[in-house]
Protein backbone atom coordinates (compact mmCIF):
# COMPACT_ATOMS: atom_id res chain seq x y z
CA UNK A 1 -53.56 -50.06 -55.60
CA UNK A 2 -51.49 -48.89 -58.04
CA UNK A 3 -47.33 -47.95 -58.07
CA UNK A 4 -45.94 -45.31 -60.05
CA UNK A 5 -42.12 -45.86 -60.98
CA UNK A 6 -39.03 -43.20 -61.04
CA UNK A 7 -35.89 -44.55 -61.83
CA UNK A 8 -32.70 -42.17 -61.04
CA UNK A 9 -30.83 -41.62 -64.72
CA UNK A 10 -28.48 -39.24 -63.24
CA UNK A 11 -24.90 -39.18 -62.09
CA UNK A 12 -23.05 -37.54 -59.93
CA UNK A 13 -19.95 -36.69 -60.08
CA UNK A 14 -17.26 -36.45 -57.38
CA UNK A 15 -16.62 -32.83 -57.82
CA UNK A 16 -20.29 -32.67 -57.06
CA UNK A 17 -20.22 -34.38 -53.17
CA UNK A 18 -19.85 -32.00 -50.74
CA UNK A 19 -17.66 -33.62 -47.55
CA UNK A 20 -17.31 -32.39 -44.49
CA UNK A 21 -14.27 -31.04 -43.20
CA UNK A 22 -12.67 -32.26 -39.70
CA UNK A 23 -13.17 -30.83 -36.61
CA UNK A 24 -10.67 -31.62 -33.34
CA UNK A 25 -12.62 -30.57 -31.07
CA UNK A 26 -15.07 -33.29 -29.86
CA UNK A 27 -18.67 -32.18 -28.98
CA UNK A 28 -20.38 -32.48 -25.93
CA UNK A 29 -21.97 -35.98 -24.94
CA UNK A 30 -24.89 -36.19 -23.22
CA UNK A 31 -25.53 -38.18 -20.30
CA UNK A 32 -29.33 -40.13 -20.68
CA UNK A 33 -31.08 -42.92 -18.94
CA UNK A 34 -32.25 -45.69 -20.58
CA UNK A 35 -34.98 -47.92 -19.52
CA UNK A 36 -36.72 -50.83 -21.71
CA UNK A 37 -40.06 -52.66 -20.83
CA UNK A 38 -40.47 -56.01 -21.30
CA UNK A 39 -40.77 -57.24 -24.61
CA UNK A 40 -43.96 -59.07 -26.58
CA UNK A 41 -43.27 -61.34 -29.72
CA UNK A 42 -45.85 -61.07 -32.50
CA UNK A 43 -45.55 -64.52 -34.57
CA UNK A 44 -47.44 -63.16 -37.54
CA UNK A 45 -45.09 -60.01 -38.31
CA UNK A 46 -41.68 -61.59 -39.85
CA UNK A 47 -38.71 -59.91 -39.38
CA UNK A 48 -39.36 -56.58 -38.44
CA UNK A 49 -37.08 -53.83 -39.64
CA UNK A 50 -38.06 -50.06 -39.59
CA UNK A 51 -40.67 -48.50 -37.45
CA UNK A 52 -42.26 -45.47 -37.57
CA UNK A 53 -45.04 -43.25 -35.36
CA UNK A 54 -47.50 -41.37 -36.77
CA UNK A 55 -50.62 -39.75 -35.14
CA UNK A 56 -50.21 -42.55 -32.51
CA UNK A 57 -50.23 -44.95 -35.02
CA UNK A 58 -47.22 -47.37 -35.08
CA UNK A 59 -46.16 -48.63 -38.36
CA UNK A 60 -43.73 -51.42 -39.24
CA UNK A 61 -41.98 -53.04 -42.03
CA UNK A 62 -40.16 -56.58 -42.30
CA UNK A 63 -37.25 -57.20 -44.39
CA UNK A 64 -38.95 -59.85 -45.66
CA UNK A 65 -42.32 -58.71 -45.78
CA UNK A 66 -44.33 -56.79 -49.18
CA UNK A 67 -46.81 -55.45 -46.81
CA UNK A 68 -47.09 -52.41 -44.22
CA UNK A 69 -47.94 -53.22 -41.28
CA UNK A 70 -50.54 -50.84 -38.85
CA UNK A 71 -49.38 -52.44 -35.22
CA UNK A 72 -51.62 -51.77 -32.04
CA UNK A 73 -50.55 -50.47 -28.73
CA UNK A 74 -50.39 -54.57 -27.74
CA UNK A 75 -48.44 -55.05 -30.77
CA UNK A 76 -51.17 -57.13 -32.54
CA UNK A 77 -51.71 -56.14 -36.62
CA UNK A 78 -54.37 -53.76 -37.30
CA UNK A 79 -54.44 -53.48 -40.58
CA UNK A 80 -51.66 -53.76 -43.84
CA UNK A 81 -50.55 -52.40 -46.57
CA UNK A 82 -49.24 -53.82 -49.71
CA UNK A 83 -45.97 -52.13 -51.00
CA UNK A 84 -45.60 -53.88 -53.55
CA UNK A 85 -46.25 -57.50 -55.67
CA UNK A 86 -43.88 -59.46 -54.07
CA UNK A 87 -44.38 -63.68 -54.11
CA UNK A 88 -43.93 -64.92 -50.85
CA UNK A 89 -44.03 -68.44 -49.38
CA UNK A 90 -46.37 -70.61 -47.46
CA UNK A 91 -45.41 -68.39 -44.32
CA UNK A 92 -46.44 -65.11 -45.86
CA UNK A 93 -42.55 -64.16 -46.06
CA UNK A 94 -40.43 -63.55 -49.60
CA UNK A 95 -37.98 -65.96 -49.94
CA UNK A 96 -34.32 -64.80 -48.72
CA UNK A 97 -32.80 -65.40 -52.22
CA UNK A 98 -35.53 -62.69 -53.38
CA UNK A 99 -36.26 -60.34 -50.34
CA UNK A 100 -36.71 -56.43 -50.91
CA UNK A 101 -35.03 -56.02 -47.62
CA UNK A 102 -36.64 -53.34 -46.23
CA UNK A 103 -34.51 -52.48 -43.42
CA UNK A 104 -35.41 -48.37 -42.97
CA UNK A 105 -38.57 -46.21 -42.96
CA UNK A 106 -39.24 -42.23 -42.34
CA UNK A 107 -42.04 -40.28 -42.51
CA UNK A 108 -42.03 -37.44 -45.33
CA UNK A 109 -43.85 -34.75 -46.25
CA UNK A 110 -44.36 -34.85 -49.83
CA UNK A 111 -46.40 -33.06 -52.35
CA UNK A 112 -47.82 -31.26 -49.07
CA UNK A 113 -48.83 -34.91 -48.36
CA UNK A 114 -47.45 -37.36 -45.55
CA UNK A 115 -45.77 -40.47 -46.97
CA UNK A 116 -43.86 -43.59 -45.59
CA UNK A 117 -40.64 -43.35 -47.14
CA UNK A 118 -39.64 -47.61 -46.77
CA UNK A 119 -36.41 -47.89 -47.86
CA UNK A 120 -34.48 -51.18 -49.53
CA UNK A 121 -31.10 -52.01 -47.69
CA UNK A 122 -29.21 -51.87 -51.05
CA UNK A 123 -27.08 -55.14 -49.59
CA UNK A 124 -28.02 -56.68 -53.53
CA UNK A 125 -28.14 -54.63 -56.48
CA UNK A 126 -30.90 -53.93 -58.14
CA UNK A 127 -32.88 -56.51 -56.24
CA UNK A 128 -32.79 -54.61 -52.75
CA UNK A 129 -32.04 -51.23 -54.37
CA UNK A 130 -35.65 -49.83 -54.25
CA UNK A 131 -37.68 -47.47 -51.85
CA UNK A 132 -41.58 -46.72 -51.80
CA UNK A 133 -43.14 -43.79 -50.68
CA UNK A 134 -46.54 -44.87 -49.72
CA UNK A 135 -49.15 -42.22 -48.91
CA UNK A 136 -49.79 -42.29 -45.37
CA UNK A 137 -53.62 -40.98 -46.15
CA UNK A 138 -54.12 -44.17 -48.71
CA UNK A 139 -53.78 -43.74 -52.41
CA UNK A 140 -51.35 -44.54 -55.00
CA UNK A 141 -47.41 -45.84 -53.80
CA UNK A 142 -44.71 -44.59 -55.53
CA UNK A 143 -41.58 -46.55 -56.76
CA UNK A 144 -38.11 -44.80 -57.04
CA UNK A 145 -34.98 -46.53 -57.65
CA UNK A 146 -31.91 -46.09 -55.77
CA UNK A 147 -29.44 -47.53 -57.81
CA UNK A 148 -28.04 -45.03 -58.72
CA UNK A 149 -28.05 -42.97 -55.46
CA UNK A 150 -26.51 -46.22 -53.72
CA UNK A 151 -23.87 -45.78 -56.28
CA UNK A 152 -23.49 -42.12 -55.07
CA UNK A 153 -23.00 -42.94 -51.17
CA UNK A 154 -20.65 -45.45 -52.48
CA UNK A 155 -18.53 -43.51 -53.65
CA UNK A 156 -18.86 -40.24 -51.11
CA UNK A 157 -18.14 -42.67 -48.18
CA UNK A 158 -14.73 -43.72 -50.20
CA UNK A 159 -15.91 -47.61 -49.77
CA UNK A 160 -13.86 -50.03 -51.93
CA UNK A 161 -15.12 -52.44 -54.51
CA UNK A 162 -14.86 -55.25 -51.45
CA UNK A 163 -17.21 -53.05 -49.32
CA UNK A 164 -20.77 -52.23 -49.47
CA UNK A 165 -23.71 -50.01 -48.97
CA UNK A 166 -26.44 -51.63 -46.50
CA UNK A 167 -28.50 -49.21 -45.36
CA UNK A 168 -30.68 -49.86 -41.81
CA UNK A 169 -31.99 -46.93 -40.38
CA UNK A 170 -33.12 -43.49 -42.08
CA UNK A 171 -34.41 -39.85 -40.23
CA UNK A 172 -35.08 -36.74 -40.66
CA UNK A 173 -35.80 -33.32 -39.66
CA UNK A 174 -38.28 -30.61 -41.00
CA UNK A 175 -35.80 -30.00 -43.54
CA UNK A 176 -32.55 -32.58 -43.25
CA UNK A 177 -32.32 -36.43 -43.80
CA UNK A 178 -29.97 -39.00 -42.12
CA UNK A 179 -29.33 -42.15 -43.32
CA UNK A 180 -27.42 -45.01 -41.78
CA UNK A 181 -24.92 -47.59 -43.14
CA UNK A 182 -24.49 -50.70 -41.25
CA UNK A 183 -20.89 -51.28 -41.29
CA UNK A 184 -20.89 -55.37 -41.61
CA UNK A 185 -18.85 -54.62 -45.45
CA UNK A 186 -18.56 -51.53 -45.40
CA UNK A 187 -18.28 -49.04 -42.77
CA UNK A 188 -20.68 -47.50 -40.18
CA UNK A 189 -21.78 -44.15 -41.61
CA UNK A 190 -24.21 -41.23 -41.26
CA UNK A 191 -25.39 -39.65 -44.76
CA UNK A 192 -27.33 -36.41 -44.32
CA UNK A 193 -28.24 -34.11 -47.04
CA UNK A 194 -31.50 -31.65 -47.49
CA UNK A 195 -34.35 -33.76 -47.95
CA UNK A 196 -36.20 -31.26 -50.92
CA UNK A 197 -32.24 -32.67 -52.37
CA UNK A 198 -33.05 -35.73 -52.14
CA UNK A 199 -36.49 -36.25 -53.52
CA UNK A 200 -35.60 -33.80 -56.36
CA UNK A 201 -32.56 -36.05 -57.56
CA UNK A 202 -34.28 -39.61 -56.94
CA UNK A 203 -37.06 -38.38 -59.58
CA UNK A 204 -34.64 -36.97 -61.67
CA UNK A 205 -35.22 -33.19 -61.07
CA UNK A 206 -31.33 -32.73 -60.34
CA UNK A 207 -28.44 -34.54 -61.12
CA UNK A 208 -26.85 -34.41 -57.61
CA UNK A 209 -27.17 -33.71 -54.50
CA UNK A 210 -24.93 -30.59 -53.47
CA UNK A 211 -25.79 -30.72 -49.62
CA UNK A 212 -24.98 -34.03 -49.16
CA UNK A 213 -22.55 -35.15 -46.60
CA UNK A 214 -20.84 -38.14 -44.84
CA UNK A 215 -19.32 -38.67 -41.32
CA UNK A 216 -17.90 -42.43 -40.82
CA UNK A 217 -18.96 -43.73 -37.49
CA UNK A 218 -17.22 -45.81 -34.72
CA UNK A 219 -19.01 -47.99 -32.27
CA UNK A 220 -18.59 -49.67 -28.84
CA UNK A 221 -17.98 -53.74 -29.18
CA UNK A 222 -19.66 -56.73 -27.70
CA UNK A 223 -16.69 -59.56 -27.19
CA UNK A 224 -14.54 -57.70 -29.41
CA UNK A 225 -16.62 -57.45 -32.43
CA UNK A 226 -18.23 -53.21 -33.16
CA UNK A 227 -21.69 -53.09 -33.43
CA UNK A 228 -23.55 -51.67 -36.24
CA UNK A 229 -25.90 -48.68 -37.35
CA UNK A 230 -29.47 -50.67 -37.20
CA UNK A 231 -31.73 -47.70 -36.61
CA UNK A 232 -32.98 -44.65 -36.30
CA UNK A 233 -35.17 -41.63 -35.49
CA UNK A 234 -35.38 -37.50 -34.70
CA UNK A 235 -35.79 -36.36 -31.52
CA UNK A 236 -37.25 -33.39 -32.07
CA UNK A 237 -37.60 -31.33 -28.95
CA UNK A 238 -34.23 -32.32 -28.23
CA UNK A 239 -32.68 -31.54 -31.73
CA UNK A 240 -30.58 -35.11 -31.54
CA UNK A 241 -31.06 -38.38 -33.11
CA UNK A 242 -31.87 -41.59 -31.10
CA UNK A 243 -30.35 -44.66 -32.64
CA UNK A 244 -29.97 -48.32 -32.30
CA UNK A 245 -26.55 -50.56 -33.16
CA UNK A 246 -26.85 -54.14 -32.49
CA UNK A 247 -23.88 -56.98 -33.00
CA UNK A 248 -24.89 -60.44 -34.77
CA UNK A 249 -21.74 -63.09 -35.74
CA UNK A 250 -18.82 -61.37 -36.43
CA UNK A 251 -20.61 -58.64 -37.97
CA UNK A 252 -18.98 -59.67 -41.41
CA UNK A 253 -21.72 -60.33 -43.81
CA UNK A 254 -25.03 -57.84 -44.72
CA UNK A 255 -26.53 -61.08 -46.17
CA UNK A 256 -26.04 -63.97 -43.95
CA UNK A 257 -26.81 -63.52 -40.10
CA UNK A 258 -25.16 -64.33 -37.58
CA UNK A 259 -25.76 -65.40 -33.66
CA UNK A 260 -27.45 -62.52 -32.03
CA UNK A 261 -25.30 -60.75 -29.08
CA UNK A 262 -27.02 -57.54 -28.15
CA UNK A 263 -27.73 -54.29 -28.92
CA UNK A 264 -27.29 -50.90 -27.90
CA UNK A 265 -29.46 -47.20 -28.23
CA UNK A 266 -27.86 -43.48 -28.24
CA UNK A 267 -28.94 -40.01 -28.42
CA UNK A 268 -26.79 -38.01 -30.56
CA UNK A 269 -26.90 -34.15 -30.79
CA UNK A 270 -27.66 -32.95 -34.67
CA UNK A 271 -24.94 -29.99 -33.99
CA UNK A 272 -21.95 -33.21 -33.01
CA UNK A 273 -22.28 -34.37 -36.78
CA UNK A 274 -21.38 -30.72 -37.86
CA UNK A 275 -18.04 -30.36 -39.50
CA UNK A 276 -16.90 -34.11 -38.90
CA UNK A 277 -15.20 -36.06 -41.36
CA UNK A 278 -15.43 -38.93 -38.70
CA UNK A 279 -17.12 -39.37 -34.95
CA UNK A 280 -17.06 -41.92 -32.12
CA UNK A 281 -20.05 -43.00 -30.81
CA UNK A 282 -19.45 -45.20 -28.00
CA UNK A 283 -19.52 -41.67 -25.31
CA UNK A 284 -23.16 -41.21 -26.75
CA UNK A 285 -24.62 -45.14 -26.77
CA UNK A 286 -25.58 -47.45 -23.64
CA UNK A 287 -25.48 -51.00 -23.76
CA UNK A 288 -29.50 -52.29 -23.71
CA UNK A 289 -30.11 -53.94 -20.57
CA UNK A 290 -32.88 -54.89 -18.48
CA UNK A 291 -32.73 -54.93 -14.93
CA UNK A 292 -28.65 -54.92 -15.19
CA UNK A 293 -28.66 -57.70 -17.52
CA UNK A 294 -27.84 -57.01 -21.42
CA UNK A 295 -30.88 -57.53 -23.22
CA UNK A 296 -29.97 -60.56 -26.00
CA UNK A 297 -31.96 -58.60 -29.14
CA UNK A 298 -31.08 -57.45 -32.90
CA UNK A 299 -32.75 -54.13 -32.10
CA UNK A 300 -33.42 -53.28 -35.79
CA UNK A 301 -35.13 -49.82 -35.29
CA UNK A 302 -36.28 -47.28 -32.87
CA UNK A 303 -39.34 -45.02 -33.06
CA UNK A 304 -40.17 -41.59 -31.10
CA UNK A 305 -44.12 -41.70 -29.42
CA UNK A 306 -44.16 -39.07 -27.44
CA UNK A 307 -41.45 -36.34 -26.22
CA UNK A 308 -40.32 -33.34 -24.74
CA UNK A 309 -36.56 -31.74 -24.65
CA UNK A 310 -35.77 -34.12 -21.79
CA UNK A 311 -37.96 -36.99 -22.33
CA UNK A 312 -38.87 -39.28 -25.04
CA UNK A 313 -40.84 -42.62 -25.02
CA UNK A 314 -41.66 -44.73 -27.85
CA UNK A 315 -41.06 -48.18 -29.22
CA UNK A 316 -38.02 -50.58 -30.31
CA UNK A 317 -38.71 -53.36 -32.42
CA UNK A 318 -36.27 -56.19 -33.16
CA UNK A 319 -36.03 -58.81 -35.67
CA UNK A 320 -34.92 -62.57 -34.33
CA UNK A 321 -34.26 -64.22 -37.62
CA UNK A 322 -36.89 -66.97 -37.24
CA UNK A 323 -39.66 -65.17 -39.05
CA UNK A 324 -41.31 -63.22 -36.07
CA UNK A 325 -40.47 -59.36 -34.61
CA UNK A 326 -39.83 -58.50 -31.27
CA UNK A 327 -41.41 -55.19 -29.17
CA UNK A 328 -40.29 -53.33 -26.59
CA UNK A 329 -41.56 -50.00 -25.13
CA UNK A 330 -38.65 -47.56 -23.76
CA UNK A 331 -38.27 -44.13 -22.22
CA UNK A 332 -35.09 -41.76 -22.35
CA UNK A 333 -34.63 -39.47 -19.77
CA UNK A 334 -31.67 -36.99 -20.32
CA UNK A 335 -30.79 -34.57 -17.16
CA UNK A 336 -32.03 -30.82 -17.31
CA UNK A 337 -29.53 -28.59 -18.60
CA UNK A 338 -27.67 -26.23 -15.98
């Protein structure tokens, strides 16, 4: 297997970021019910981060982890993929000092091809500032760097020096991307831009990205403390996005973790991003529970299996900071429209 490398020369300029403007009129939340199976623990998948279905296949990446992982129904490894050279230690897992901190994944169409798009946090520069695509029909991953484009969503976002980019959860559309910024320094955020935008600037093709916008994102608490952007996917037949937030600690650090004190999932509307400079979520997220009891998980990312405009099933998959990954099946089930 070999990798290709791009790395992003270009910068982009303030002028160049195209923000959206504020809108007071909120948009219409959407009532859903949630319900979560019971979860399985696989011991030999560490930390598991991003998720992604494809052709009934579910794939998974740890945040500590240089391989792609091809999980079963019963959430047992199939098969893996290596990313990339990465050492790791005696338990198969790269050493936190070191970690790629893989934390997002998508599927793309590129080239007229389907790749994994497995995306580097960016909580570290350089060091976690990477993403792979990694051809979903085998062959040849390529490397881009995203140091540059981290330096980018910096700045559109208006962070300070103090705060940082840490991106968890990544989606798209036939034609859009969202990413997500875990607000533990920083602040919660959704990017989106045109994908064709995006791919053409990380190799170099452009030298910014003029659809790109940013909303900054609030989120309901767990004892006091606001949870944070974890995850995400597209809901297609619904035109929304279904996302995870989860609360560790005091949410403070996007390199240490902290005690684990839930999580929660939301289905957000595409069209309730439009024209926002900034957008509450807690009307569109539920608290996970099982059987009316708040489900104690650091539900890292959420993945679409099967759907239709008012149902959609699929898998969440947490990480519990001791080196395994957590699974859970769901099901959504918003009301018909009147």
């Amino acid at each position: 297997m070999k990798t290709r490398n791009y790395v992003v020369a270009s910068v982009l300029t303030a002028a160049a970021i195209a923000v959206s403007g504020c809108s007071q009129t909120p948009a219409q939340t959407e009532s859903f019910d949630f319900v979560i199976g019971n979860s399985t623990i696989n011991p030999n998948l560490s930390s598991g981060s991003a998720m992604v279905v494809n052709n009934s296949k579910i794939i998974v990446s740890g945040d500590d982890s240089p391989w792609l992982f091809d999980v079963a129904d019963d959430f047992s490894i199939d098969s893996k993929t290596l990313i990339d050279n990465f050492p790791v230690n005696q338990d198969n897992r790269v050493a936190h000092a070191t970690k790629p901190d893989f934390e997002s994944m998508t599927l793309l169409n590129y080239n007229n091809q389907p790749y994994y798009f497995v995306v580097g946090s960016g909580s570290k520069k350089v060091l976690r500032e990477n993403a792979y695509l990694i051809p979903a029909d085998g062959g040849d991953n390529i490397k881009l760097s995203l140091s540059q484009f981290y330096t980018d969503l910096h700045s559109a976002a208006g962070f300070t020096d103090e705060e940082k980019i840490n991106i968890e959860g990544i989606a798209n559309s036939a034609d859009e991307t969202y990413i997500f910024n875990r607000g533990n320094e920083g602040k919660n955020a959704i990017f989106t831009m045109k994908t064709a935008d995006m791919l053409n600037y990380l190799q170099g093709k452009i030298d910014h990205i003029p659809s790109l916008d940013v909303v900054e994102i609030t989120l309901p608490s767990i004892n006091g403390v606001q949870a944070c952007l974890s995850g995400a996917d597209f809901w297609q037949s619904s035109n929304s996005l279904i996302y995870t937030a989860s609360v560790e600690g005091n949410n403070s650090s996007s390199v240490n973790d902290g005690e684990i004190q839930g999580s929660f999932v939301g289905v957000l509307p595409i069209d309730a991003l439009n024209n926002k400079e900034s957008l509450d979520l807690t009307p569109y997220s539920q608290l996970i529970q099982n059987a009316g009891k708040p489900v104690i998980t650091k539900a890292e990312s959420i993945a679409v299996a099967e759907q239709t405009s008012e149902q959609a099933s699929g898998y969440v998959v947490s990480d519990n900071d001791n080196g395994t990954s957590q699974f859970f099946t769901f099901t959504i089930h918003k009301p018909a429209a009147l």
